[in-house]
C-alpha atoms as a PDB file:
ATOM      1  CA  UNK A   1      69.460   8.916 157.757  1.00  0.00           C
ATOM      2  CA  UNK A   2      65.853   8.715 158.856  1.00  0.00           C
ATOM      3  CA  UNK A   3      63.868   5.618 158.767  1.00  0.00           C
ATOM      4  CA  UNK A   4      61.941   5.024 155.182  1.00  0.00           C
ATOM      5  CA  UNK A   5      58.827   6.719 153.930  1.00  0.00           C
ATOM      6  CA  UNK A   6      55.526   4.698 153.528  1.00  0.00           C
ATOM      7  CA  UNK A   7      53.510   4.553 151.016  1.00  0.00           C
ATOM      8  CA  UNK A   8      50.113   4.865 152.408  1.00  0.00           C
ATOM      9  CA  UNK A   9      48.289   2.570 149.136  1.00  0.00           C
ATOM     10  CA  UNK A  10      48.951   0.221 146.921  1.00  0.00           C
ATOM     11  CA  UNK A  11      45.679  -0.698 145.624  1.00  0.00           C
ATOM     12  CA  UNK A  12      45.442  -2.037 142.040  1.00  0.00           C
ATOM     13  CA  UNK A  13      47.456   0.034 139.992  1.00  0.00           C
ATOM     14  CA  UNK A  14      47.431   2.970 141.936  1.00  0.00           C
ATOM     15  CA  UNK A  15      50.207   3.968 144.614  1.00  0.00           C
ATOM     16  CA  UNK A  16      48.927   6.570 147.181  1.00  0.00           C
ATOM     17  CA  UNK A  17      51.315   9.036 149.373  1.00  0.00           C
ATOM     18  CA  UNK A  18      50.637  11.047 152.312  1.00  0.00           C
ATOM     19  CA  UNK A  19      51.822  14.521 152.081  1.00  0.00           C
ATOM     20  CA  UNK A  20      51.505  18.426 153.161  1.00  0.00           C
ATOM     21  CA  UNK A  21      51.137  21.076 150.702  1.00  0.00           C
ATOM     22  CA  UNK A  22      51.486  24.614 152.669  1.00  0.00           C
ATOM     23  CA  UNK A  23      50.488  27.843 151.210  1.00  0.00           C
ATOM     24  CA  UNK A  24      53.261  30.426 150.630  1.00  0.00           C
ATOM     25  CA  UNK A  25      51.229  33.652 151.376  1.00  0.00           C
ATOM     26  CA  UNK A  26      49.639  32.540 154.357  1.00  0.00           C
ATOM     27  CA  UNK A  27      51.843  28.771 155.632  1.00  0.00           C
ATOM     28  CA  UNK A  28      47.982  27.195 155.967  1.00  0.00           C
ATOM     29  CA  UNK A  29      49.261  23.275 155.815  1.00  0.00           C
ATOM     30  CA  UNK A  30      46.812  20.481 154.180  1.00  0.00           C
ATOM     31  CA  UNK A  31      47.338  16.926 154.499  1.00  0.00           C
ATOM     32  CA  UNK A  32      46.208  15.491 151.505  1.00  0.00           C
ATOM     33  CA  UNK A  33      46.484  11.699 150.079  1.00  0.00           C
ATOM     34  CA  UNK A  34      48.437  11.880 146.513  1.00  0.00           C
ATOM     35  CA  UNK A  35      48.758   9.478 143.890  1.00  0.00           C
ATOM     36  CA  UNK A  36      51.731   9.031 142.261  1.00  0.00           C
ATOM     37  CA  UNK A  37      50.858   8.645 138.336  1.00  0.00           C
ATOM     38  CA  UNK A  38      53.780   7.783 136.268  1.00  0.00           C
ATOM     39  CA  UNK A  39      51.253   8.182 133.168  1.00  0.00           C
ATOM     40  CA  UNK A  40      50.244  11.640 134.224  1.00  0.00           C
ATOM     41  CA  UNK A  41      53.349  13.504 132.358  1.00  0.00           C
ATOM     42  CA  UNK A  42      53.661  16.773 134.232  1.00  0.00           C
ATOM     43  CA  UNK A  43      55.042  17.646 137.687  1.00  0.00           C
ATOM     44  CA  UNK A  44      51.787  18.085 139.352  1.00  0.00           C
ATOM     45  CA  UNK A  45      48.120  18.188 139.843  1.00  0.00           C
ATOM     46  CA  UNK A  46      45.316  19.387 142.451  1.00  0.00           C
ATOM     47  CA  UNK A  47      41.607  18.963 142.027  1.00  0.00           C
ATOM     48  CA  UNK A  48      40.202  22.110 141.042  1.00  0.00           C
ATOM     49  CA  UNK A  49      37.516  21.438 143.473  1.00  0.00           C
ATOM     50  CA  UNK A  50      40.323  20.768 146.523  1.00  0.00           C
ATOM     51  CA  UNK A  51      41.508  24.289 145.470  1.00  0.00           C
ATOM     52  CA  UNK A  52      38.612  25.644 145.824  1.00  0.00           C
ATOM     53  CA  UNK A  53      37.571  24.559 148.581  1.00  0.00           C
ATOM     54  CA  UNK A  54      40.489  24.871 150.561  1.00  0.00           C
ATOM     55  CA  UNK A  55      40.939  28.600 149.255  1.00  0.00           C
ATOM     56  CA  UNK A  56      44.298  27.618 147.223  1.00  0.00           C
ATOM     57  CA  UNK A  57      45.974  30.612 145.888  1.00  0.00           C
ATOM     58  CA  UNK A  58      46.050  30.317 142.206  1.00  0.00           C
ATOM     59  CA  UNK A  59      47.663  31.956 139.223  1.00  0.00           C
ATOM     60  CA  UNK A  60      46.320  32.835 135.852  1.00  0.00           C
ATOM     61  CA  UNK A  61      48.265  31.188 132.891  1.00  0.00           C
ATOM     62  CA  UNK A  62      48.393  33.291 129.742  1.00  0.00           C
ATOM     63  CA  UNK A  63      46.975  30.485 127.485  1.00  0.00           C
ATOM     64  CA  UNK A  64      45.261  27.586 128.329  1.00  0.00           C
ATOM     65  CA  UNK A  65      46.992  23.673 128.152  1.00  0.00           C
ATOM     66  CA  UNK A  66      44.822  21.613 126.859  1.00  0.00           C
ATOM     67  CA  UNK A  67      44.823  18.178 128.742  1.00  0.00           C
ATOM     68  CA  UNK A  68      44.591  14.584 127.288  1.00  0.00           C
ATOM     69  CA  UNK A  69      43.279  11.143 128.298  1.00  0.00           C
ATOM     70  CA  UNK A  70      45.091   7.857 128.301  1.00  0.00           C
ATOM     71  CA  UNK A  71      43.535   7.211 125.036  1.00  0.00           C
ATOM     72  CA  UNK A  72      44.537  10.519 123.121  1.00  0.00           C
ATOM     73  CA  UNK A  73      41.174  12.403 123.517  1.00  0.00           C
ATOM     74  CA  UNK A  74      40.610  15.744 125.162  1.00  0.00           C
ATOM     75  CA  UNK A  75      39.860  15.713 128.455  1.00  0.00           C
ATOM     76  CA  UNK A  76      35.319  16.846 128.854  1.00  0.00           C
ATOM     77  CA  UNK A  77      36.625  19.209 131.440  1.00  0.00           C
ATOM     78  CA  UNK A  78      38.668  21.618 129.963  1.00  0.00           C
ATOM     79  CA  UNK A  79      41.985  22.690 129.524  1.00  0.00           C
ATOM     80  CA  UNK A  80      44.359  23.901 132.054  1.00  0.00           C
ATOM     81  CA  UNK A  81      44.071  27.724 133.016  1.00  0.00           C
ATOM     82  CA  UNK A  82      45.402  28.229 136.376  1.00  0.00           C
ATOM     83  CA  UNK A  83      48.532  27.141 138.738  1.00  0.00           C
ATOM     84  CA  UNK A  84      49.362  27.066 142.806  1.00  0.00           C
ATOM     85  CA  UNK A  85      52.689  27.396 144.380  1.00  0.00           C
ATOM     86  CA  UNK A  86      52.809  25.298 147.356  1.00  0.00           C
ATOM     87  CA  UNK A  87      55.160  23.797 149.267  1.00  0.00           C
ATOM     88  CA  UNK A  88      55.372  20.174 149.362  1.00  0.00           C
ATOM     89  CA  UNK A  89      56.533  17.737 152.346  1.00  0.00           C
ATOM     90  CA  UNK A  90      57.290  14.107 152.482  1.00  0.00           C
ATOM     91  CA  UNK A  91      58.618  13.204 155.826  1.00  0.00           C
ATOM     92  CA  UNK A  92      61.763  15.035 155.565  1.00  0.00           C
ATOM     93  CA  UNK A  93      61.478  15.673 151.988  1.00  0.00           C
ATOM     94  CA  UNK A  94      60.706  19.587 151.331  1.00  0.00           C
ATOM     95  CA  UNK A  95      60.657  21.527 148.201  1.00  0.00           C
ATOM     96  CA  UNK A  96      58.685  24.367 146.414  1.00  0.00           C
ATOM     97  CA  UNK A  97      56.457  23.102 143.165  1.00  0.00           C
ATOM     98  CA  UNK A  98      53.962  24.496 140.787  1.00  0.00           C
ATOM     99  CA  UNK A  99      50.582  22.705 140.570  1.00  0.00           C
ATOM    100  CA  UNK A 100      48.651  22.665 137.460  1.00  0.00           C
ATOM    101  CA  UNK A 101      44.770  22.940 138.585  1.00  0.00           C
ATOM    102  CA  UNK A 102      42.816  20.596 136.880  1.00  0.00           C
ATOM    103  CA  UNK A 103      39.815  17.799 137.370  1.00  0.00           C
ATOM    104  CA  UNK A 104      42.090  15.089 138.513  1.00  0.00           C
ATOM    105  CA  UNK A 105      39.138  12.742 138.950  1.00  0.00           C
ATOM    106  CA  UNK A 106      39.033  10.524 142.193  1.00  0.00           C
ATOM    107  CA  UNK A 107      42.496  12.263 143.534  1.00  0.00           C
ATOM    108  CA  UNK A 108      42.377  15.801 145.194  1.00  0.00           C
ATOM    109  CA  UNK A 109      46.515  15.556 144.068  1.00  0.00           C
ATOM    110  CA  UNK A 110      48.581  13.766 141.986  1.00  0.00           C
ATOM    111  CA  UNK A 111      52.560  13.650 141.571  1.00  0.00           C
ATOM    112  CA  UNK A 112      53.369  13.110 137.892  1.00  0.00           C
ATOM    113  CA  UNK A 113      56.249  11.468 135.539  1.00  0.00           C
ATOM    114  CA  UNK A 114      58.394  14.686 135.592  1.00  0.00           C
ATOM    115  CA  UNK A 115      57.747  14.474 139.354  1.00  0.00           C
ATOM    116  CA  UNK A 116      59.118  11.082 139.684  1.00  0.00           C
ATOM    117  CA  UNK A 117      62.107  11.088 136.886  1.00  0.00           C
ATOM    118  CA  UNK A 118      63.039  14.485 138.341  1.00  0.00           C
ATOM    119  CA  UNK A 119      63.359  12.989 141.913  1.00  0.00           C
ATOM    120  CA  UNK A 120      63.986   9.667 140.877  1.00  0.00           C
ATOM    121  CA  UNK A 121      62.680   7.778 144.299  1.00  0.00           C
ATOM    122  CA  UNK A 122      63.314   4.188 145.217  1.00  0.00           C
ATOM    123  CA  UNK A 123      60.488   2.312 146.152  1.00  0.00           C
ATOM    124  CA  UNK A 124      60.211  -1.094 147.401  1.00  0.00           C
ATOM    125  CA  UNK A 125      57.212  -2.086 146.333  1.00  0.00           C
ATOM    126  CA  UNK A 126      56.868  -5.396 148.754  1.00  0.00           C
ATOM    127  CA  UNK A 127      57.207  -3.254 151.930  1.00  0.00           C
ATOM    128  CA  UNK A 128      55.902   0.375 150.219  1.00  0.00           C
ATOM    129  CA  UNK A 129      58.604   2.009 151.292  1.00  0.00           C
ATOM    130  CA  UNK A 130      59.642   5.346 149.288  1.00  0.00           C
ATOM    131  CA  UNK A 131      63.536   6.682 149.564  1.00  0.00           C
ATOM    132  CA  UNK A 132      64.674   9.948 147.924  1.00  0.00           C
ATOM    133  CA  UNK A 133      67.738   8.634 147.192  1.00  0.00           C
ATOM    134  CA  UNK A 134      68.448  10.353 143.972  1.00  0.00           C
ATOM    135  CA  UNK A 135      66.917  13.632 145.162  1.00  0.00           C
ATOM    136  CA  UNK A 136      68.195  16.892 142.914  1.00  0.00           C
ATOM    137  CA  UNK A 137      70.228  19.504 145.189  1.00  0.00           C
ATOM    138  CA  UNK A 138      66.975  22.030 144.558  1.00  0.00           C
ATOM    139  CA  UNK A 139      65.108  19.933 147.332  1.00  0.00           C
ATOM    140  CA  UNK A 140      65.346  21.004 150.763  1.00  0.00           C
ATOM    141  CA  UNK A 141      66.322  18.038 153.496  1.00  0.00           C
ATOM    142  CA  UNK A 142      65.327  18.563 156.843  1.00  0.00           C
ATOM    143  CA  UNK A 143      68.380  17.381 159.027  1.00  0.00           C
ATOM    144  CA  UNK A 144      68.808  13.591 160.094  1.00  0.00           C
ATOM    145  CA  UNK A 145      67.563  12.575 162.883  1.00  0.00           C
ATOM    146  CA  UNK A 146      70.396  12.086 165.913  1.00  0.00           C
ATOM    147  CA  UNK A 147      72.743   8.551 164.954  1.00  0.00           C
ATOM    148  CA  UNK A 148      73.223   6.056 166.718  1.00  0.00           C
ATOM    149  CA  UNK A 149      76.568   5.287 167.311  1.00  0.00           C
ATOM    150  CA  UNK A 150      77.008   1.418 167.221  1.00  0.00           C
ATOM    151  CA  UNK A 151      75.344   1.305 163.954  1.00  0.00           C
ATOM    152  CA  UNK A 152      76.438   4.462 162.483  1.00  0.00           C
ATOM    153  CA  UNK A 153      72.104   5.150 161.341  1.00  0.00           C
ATOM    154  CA  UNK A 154      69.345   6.286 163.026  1.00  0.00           C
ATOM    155  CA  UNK A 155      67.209   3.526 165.187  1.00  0.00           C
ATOM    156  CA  UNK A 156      65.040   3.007 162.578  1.00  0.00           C
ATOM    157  CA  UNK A 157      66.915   3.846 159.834  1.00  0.00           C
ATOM    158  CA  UNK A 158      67.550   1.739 156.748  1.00  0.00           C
ATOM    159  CA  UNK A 159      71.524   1.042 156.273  1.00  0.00           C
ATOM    160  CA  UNK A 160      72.161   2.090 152.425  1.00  0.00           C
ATOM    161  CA  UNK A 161      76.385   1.857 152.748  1.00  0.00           C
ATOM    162  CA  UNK A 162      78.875   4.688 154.078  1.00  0.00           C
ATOM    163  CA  UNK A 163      78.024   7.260 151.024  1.00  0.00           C
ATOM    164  CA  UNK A 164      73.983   7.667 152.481  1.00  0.00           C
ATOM    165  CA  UNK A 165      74.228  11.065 153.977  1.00  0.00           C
ATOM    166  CA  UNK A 166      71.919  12.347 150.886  1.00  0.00           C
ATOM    167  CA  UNK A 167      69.399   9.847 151.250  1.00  0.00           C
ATOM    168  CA  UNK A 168      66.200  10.134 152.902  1.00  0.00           C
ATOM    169  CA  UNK A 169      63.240   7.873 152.814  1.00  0.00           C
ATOM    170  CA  UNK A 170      59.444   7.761 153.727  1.00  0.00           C
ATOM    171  CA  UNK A 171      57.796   5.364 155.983  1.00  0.00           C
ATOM    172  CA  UNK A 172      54.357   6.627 157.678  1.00  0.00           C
ATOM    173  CA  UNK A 173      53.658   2.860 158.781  1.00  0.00           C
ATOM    174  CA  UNK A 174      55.259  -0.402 159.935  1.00  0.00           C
ATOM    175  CA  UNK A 175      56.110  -3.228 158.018  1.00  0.00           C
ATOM    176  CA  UNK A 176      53.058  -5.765 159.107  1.00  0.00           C
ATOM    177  CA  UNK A 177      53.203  -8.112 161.860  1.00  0.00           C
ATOM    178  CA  UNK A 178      54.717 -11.248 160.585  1.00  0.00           C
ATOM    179  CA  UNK A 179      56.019 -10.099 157.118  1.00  0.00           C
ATOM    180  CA  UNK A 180      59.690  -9.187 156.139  1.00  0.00           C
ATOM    181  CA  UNK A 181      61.508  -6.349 157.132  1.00  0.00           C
ATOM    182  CA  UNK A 182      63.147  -5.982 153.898  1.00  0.00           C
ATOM    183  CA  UNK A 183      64.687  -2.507 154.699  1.00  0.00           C
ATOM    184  CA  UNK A 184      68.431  -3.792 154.028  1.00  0.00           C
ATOM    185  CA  UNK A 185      67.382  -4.411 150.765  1.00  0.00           C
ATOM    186  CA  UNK A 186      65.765  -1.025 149.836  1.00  0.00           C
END
C-alpha cells in the first residue's frame, strides 16, 4: 500500500486537494487545487474560465441544467451547457470523469457529493490524510509501491490489517513537526 494522500487545505469549512486532470485528445496534464464540496451534489465541476483558458475540450449538452445555490435560488450565471472528459489523478488514484463546466466561484475545480459517496474516501481530518479505501472497481490503481518485508507495507505506508491490498491513500505532505502521527488510526 502506498503511504496516505494529503489534503493540501483545511481552511474553515473548505477541504482543498491537489490533483491532475489530463486531456484525452491531446494527454496535456494540469495541476489544479480542488475542493471537495459535499454540498455540491454532482460528480464534478471546472471553472468555465479554467476551461477556457487552459483550452479544455468541451462537449455540448442537448439541454441546459439549470444550477442552484445553497439557498434554493438560481445560480446569476447560468445554467449548465457544456461537459469535459478528463482524466483525474490522486496520487495513485486514476479514473476517467465527466466535468460539468460551470462558474464554480473561488475554485477552478470542485469534487462533488456523488464524487465522494461514489468513492467513499476516508479522511482523517486531524492529520488531512485522504485513503481510497472504499474505491469502486471502475477506478484505475496504479501498482503499490515495492513492500517492505519486515512490516509487510510500504516504508511509509499506513498499516490498515492483512485485507489492504485495495486500499490506497493520499498524502502530498508530512504530518507537522511535533504533532501525532496518527496513521495507525486512519
Amino acid at each position: 500500500m502506498q503511504c496516505p494522500h494529503k489534503i493540501r487545505k483545511i481552511d474553515g469549512n473548505s477541504v482543498v486537494i491537489p490533483l491532475t486532470l489530463t486531456t484525452l485528445a491531446d494527454s496535456t496534464a494540469h495541476a489544479v487545487d480542488t475542493l471537495l464540496d459535499c454540498g455540491a451534489s454532482g460528480l464534478g465541476y471546472l471553472h468555465h474560465n479554467w476551461v477556457a483558458k487552459n483550452n479544455i475540450p468541451m462537449k455540448a449538452l442537448p439541454y441546459p441544467i439549470p444550477v442552484y445555490n445553497a439557498d434554493g435560488t438560481l445560480n446569476k450565471s447560468g445554467s449548465i451547457t457544456h461537459t469535459c472528459e478528463l482524466v483525474v489523478t490522486i496520487g495513485d488514484h486514476v479514473e476517467t470523469l465527466t466535468f460539468a463546466v460551470t462558474n464554480t466561484g473561488s475554485s477552478n475545480a470542485i469534487l462533488g457529493l456523488s464524487w465522494l459517496c461514489f468513492h467513499n474516501p476516508l479522511v482523517d481530518w486531524r492529520t488531512g490524510k485522504i485513503c481510497f479505501t472504499n474505491c469502486p472497481s471502475a477506478c484505475c490503481l496504479a501498482p503499490p509501491p515495492p513492500v517492505n518485508v519486515k512490516t509487510g507495507c510500504s516504508d511509509s505506508a499506513v498499516d490498515h490489517g492483512p485485507n489492504d491490498e485495495h486500499i490506497r491513500c493520499f498524502d502530498e505532505y508530512p504530518t507537522p513537526a511535533g504533532e501525532p502521527d496518527d496513521t495507525d488510526t486512519i
